[in-house]
Protein backbone atom coordinates (compact mmCIF):
# COMPACT_ATOMS: atom_id res chain seq x y z
CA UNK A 1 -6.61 1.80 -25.38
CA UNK A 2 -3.79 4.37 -25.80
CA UNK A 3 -0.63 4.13 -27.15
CA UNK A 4 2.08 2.28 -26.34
CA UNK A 5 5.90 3.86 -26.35
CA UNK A 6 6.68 0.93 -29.09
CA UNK A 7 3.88 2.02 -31.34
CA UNK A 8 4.60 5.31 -30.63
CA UNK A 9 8.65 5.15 -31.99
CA UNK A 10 7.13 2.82 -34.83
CA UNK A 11 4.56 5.93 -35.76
CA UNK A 12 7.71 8.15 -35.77
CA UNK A 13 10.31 6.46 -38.05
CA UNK A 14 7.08 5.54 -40.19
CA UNK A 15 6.80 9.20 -40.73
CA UNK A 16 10.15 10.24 -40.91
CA UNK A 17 10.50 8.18 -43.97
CA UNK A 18 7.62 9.78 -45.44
CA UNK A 19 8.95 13.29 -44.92
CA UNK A 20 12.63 11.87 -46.02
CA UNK A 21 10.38 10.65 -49.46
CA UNK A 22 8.35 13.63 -49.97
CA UNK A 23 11.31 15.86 -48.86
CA UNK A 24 13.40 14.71 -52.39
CA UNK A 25 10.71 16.45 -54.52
CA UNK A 26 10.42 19.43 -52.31
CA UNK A 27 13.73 20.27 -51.22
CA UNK A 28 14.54 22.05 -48.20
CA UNK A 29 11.02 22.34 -46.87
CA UNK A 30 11.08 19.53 -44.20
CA UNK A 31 8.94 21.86 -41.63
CA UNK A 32 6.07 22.42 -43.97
CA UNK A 33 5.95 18.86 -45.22
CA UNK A 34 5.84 17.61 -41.58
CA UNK A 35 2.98 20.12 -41.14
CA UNK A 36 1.13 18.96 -44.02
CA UNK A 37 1.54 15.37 -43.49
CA UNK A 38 0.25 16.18 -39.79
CA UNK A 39 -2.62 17.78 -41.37
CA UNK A 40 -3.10 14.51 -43.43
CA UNK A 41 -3.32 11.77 -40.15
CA UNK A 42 -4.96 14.82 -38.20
CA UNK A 43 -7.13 14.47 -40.44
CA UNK A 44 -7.82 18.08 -42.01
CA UNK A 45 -7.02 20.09 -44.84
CA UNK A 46 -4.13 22.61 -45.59
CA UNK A 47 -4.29 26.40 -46.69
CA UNK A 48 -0.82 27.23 -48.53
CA UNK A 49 -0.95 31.41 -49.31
CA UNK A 50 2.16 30.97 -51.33
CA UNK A 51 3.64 33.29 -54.13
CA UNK A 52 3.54 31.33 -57.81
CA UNK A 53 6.43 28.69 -58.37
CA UNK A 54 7.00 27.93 -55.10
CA UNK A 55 6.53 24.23 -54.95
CA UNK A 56 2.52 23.40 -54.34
CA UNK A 57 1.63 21.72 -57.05
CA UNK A 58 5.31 19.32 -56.54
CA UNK A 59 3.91 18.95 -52.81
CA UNK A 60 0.65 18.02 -53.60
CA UNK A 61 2.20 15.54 -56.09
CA UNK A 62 4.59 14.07 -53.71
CA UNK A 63 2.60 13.23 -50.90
CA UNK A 64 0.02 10.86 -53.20
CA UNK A 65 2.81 9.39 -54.77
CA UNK A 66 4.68 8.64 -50.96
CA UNK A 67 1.42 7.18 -49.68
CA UNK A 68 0.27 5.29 -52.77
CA UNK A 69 -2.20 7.20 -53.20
CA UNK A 70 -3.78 9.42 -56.36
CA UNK A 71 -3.71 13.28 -56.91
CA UNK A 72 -5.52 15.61 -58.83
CA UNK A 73 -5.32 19.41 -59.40
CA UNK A 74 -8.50 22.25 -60.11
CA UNK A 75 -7.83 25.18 -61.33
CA UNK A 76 -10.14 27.81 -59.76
CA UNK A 77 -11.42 30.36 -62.65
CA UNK A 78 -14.14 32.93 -62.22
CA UNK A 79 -16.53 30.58 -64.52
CA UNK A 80 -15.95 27.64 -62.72
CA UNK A 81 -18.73 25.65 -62.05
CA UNK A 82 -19.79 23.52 -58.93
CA UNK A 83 -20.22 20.26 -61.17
CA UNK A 84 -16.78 21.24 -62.45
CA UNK A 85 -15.49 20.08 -58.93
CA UNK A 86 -17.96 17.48 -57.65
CA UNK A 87 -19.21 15.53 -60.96
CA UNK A 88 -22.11 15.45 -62.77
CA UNK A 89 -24.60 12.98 -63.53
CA UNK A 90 -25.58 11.97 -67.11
CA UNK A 91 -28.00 10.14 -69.16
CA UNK A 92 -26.68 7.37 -71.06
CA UNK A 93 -28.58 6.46 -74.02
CA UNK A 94 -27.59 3.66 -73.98
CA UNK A 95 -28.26 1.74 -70.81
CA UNK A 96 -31.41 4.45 -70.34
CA UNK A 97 -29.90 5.06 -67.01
CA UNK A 98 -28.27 8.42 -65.34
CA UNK A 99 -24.68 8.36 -64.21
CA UNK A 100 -22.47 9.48 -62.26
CA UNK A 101 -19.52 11.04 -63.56
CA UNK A 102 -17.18 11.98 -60.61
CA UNK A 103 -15.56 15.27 -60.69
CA UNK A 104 -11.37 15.86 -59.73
CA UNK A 105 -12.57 16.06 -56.15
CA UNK A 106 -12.41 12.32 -55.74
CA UNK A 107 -8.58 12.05 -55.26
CA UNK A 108 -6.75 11.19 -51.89
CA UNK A 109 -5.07 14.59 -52.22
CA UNK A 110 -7.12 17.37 -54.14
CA UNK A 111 -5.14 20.46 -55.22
CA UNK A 112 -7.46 23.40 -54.83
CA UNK A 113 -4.92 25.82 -56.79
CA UNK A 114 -5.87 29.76 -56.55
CA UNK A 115 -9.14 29.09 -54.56
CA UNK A 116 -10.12 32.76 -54.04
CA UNK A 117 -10.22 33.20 -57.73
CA UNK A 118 -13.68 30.98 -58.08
CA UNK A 119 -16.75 32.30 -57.07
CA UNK A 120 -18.39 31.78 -54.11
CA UNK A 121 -20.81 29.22 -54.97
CA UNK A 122 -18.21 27.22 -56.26
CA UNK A 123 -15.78 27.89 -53.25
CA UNK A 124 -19.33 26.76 -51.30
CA UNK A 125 -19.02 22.75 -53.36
CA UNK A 126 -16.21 22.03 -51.19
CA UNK A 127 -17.93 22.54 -47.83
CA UNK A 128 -19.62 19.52 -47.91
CA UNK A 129 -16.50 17.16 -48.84
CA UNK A 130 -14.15 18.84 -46.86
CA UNK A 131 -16.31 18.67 -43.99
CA UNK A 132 -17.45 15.37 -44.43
CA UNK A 133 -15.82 13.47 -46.87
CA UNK A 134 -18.46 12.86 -49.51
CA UNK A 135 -20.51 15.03 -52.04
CA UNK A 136 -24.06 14.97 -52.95
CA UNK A 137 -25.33 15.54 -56.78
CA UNK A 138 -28.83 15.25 -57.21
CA UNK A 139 -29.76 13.67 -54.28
CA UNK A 140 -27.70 10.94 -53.89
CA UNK A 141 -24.29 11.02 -51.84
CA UNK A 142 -20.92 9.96 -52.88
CA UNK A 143 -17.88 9.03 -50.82
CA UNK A 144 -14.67 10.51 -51.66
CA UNK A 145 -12.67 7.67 -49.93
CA UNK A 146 -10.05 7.69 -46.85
CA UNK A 147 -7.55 9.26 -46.74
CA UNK A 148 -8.41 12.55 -48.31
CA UNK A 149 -7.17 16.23 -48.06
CA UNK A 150 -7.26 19.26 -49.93
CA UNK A 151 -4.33 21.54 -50.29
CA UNK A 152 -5.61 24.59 -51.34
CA UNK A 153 -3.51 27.34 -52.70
CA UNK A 154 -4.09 31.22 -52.97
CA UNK A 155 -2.17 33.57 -54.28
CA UNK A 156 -1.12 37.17 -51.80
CA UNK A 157 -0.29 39.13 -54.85
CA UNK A 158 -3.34 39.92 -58.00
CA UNK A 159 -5.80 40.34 -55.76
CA UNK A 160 -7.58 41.57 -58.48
CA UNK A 161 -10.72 39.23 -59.69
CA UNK A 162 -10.52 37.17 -56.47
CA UNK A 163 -12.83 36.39 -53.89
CA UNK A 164 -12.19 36.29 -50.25
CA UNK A 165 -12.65 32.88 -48.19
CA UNK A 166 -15.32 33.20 -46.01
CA UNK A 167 -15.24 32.60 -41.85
CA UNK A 168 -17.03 29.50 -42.60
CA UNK A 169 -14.93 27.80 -44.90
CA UNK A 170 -11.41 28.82 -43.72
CA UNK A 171 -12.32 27.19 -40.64
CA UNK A 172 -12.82 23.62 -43.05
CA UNK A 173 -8.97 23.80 -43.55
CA UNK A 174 -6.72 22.49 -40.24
CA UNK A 175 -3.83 24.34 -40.92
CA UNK A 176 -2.41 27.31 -42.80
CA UNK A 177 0.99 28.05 -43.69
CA UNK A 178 3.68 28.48 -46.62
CA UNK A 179 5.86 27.10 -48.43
CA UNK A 180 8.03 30.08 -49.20
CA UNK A 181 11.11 30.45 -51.45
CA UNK A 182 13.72 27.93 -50.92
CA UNK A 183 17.45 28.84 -48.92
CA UNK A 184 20.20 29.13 -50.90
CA UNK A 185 21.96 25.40 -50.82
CA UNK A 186 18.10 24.58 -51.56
CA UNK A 187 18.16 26.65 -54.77
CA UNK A 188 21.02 25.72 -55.81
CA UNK A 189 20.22 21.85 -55.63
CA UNK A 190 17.05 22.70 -57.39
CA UNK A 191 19.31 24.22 -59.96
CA UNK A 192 21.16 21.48 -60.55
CA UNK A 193 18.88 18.91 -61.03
CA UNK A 194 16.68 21.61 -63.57
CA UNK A 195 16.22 18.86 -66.36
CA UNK A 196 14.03 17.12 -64.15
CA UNK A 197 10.48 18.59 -64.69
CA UNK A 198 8.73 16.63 -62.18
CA UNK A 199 10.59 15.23 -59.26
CA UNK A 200 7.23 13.33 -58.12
CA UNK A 201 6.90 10.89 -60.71
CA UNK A 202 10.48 9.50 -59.44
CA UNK A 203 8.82 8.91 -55.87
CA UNK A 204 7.99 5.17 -55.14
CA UNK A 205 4.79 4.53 -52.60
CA UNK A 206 6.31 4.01 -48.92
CA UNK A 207 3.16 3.23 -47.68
CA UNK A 208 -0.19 2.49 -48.24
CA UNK A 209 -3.39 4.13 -47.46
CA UNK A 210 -4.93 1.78 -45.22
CA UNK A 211 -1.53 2.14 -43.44
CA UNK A 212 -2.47 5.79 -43.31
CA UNK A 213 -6.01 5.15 -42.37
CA UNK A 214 -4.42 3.17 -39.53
CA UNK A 215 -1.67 5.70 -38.05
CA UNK A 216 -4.75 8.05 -38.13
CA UNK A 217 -6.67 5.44 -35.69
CA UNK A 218 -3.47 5.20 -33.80
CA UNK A 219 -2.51 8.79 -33.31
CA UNK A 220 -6.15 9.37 -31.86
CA UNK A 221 -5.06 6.98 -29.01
CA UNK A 222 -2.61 9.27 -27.91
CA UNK A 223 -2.98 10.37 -24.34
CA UNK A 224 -3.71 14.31 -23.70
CA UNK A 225 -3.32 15.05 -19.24
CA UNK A 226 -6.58 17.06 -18.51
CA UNK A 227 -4.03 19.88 -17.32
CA UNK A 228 -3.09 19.89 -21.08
CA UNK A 229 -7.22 20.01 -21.93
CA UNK A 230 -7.75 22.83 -19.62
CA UNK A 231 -4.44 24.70 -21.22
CA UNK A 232 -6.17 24.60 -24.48
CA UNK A 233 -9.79 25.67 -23.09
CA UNK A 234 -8.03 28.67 -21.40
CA UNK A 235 -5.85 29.82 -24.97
CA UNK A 236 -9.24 29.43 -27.07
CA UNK A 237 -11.36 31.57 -24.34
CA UNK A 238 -8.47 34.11 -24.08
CA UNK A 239 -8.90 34.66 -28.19
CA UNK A 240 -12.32 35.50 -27.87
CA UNK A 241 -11.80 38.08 -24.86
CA UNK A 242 -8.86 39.70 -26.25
CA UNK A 243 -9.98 43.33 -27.31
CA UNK A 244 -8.37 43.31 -30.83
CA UNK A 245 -9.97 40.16 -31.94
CA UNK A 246 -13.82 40.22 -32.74
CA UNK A 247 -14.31 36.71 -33.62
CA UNK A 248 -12.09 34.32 -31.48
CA UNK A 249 -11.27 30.37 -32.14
CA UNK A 250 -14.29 28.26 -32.00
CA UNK A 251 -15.02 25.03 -30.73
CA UNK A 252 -14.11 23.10 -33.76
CA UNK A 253 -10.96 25.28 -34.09
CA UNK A 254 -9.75 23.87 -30.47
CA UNK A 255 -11.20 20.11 -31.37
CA UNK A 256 -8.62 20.84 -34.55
CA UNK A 257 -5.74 21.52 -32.58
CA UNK A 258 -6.12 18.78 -30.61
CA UNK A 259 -6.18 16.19 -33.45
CA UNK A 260 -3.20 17.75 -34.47
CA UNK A 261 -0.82 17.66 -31.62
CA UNK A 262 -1.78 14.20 -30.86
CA UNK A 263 -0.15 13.67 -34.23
CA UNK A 264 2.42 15.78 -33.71
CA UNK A 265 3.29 14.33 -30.25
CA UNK A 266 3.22 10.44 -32.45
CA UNK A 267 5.60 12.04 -34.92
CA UNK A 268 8.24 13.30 -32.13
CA UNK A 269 7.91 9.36 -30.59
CA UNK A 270 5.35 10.43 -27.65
CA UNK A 271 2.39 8.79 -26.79
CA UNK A 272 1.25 11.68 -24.99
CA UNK A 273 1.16 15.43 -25.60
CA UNK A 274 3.13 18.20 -23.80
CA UNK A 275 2.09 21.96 -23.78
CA UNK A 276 5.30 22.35 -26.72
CA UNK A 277 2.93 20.22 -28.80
CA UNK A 278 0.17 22.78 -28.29
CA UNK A 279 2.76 25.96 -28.57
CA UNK A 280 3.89 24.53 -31.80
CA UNK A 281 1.26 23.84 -33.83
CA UNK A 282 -1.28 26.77 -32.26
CA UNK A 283 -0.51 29.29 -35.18
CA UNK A 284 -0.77 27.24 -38.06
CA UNK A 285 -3.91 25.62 -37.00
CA UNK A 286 -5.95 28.93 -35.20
CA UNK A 287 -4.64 32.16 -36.92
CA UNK A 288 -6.12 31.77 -39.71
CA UNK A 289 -9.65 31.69 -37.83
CA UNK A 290 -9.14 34.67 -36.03
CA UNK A 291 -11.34 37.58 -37.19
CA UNK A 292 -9.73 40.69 -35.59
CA UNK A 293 -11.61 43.96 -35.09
CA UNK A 294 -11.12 46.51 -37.99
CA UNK A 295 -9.76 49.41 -35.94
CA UNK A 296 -6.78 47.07 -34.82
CA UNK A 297 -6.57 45.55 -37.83
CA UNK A 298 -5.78 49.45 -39.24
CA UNK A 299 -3.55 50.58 -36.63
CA UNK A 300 -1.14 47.01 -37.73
CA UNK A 301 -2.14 44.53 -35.33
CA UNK A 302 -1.93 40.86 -36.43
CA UNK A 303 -3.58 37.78 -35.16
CA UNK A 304 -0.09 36.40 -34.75
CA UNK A 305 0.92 39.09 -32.40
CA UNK A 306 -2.43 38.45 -30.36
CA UNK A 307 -1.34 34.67 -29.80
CA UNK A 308 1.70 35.48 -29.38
CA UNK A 309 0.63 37.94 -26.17
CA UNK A 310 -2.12 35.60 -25.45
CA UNK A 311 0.77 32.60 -25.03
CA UNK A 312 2.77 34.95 -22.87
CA UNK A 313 -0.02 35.56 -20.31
CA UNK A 314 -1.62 32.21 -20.74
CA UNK A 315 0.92 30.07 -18.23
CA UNK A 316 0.94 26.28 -19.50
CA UNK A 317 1.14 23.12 -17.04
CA UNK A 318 4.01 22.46 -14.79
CA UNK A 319 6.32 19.73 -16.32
CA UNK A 320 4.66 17.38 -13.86
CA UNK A 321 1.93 16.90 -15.13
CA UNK A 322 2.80 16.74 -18.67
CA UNK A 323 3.77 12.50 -18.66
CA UNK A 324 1.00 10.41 -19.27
């Protein structure tokens, strides 16, 4: 069954009150908290390649506390282990038994802060979860619960002692983007209210995560026009054939996008997706999975300059056939 135009303005003001909620911790970033909550009902995970101080950490924060939810936050060092993240199990002398003892990665919204700086095996313990939702210590699986994201941080400055993502894993996380420094009338209302430490912990829940469990179920009703399917097919192949680009967007990339403007079309009160939906949301969820060739790479190409051509050449339906 899709959905209806009621449920559809109901999904909407649902989430404009979260963003209103979320937005009075992290001031003047109403773009990147719709993204993130987007990312949330897609659902995926979030990449944020952010200077320090700009807000993650508050963001993370916020969104548990809007959708009742709990948060935690890792700090990625060089020695940190695997178990550090996922848990460990341990024998009790007491009852003679091994337990479990869950690691920070059971939250409904993990913040993965600095992930380059870990190692790679570590980076590798959050494959599994963010991929399918549940990690697996000595042979016996564990559910992280629904809903669950990870908004993981790294830093574009100190490169020094980090580790790059590999292909494999930045293509776990839905979306990258940034937070950025704040506007001046932002700053400036930051200022003001400076001898508040953390803006979060004033947040009451507006919903609660069933109710986000069901606008994700709801949002995947949305309708999609196969002219809109065949748009998407034709941007993804056009990535991989574009000279600059040796690695284009991959199946699961263009699955990705497609959770995510169904969302995105729910949030603007659609229930169906246009091609805007798809120009809108195509950098932050494919960029980032782009592997471009190293001579263009050198001579300054970007992969948001390839979309960008790509989306020029690329024409998308004809308004006709963009209504469900």
């Amino acid at each position: 069954m899709s959905m209806t135009p009621e449920q559809a303005r109901w999904f909407a003001d649902t989430f404009d009150k979260l963003v209103q909620s979320v937005g009075q911790a992290v001031i003047g970033k109403n773009e990147v908290v719709r993204l993130v909550l987007t990312a949330m009902m897609a659902p995926g995970h979030v990449l944020l390649e952010d200077a320090p101080g700009t807000g993650k950490t508050s963001l993370a924060r916020s969104i548990a506390a809007t959708v009742q939810g709990s948060s935690t936050r890792i700090q990625f060092t060089p020695d940190l282990l695997p178990s550090d993240v996922t848990g460990v199990t341990i024998y009790d002398q007491t009852s003679k038994q091994f337990e479990f003892h869950r690691g920070p990665v059971f939250a409904s919204v993990v913040l993965a802060d600095e992930i380059n700086r870990a190692s790679p095996k570590t980076q590798s313990a959050m494959l599994e979860v963010m991929e399918e939702g549940r990690v697996t210590v000595d042979g016996v699986t564990h559910e992280v619960g629904s809903p669950f994201m990870v908004i993981a941080t790294q830093n574009p400055i100190e490169q020094a002692g980090t580790y790059r993502l590999p292909e494999a894993q930045l293509d776990r996380f839905l979306m990258k983007t940034s937070l950025g420094y704040p506007d001046h009338a932002s700053s400036v209302q930051i200022l003001q209210g400076a001898s508040v430490r953390d803006r979060s912990a004033q947040l009451s829940p507006r919903i609660s995560l069933q109710a986000v469990n069901d606008m994700t179920q709801l949002a995947s009703t949305v309708h999609v026009d196969p002219a809109v399917l065949e748009y998407v097919s034709r941007l993804m192949e056009e990535t991989r054939l574009a000279p600059e680009v040796r690695v284009g967007v991959s199946i699961r990339g263009a699955l990705a996008l497609m959770r995510a403007v169904k969302v995105w079309a729910a949030v603007n009160g659609r229930h169906y997706v246009i091609p805007d939906d798809v120009k809108h949301l195509v950098e932050p969820v494919w960029l980032h999975r782009f592997v471009l060739d190293p001579e263009a790479e050198f001579a300054g190409t970007t992969a948001k300059t390839v979309m960008t051509k790509i989306l020029s050449e690329v024409a998308p339906p004809q308004a006709r056939q963009q209504t469900a």
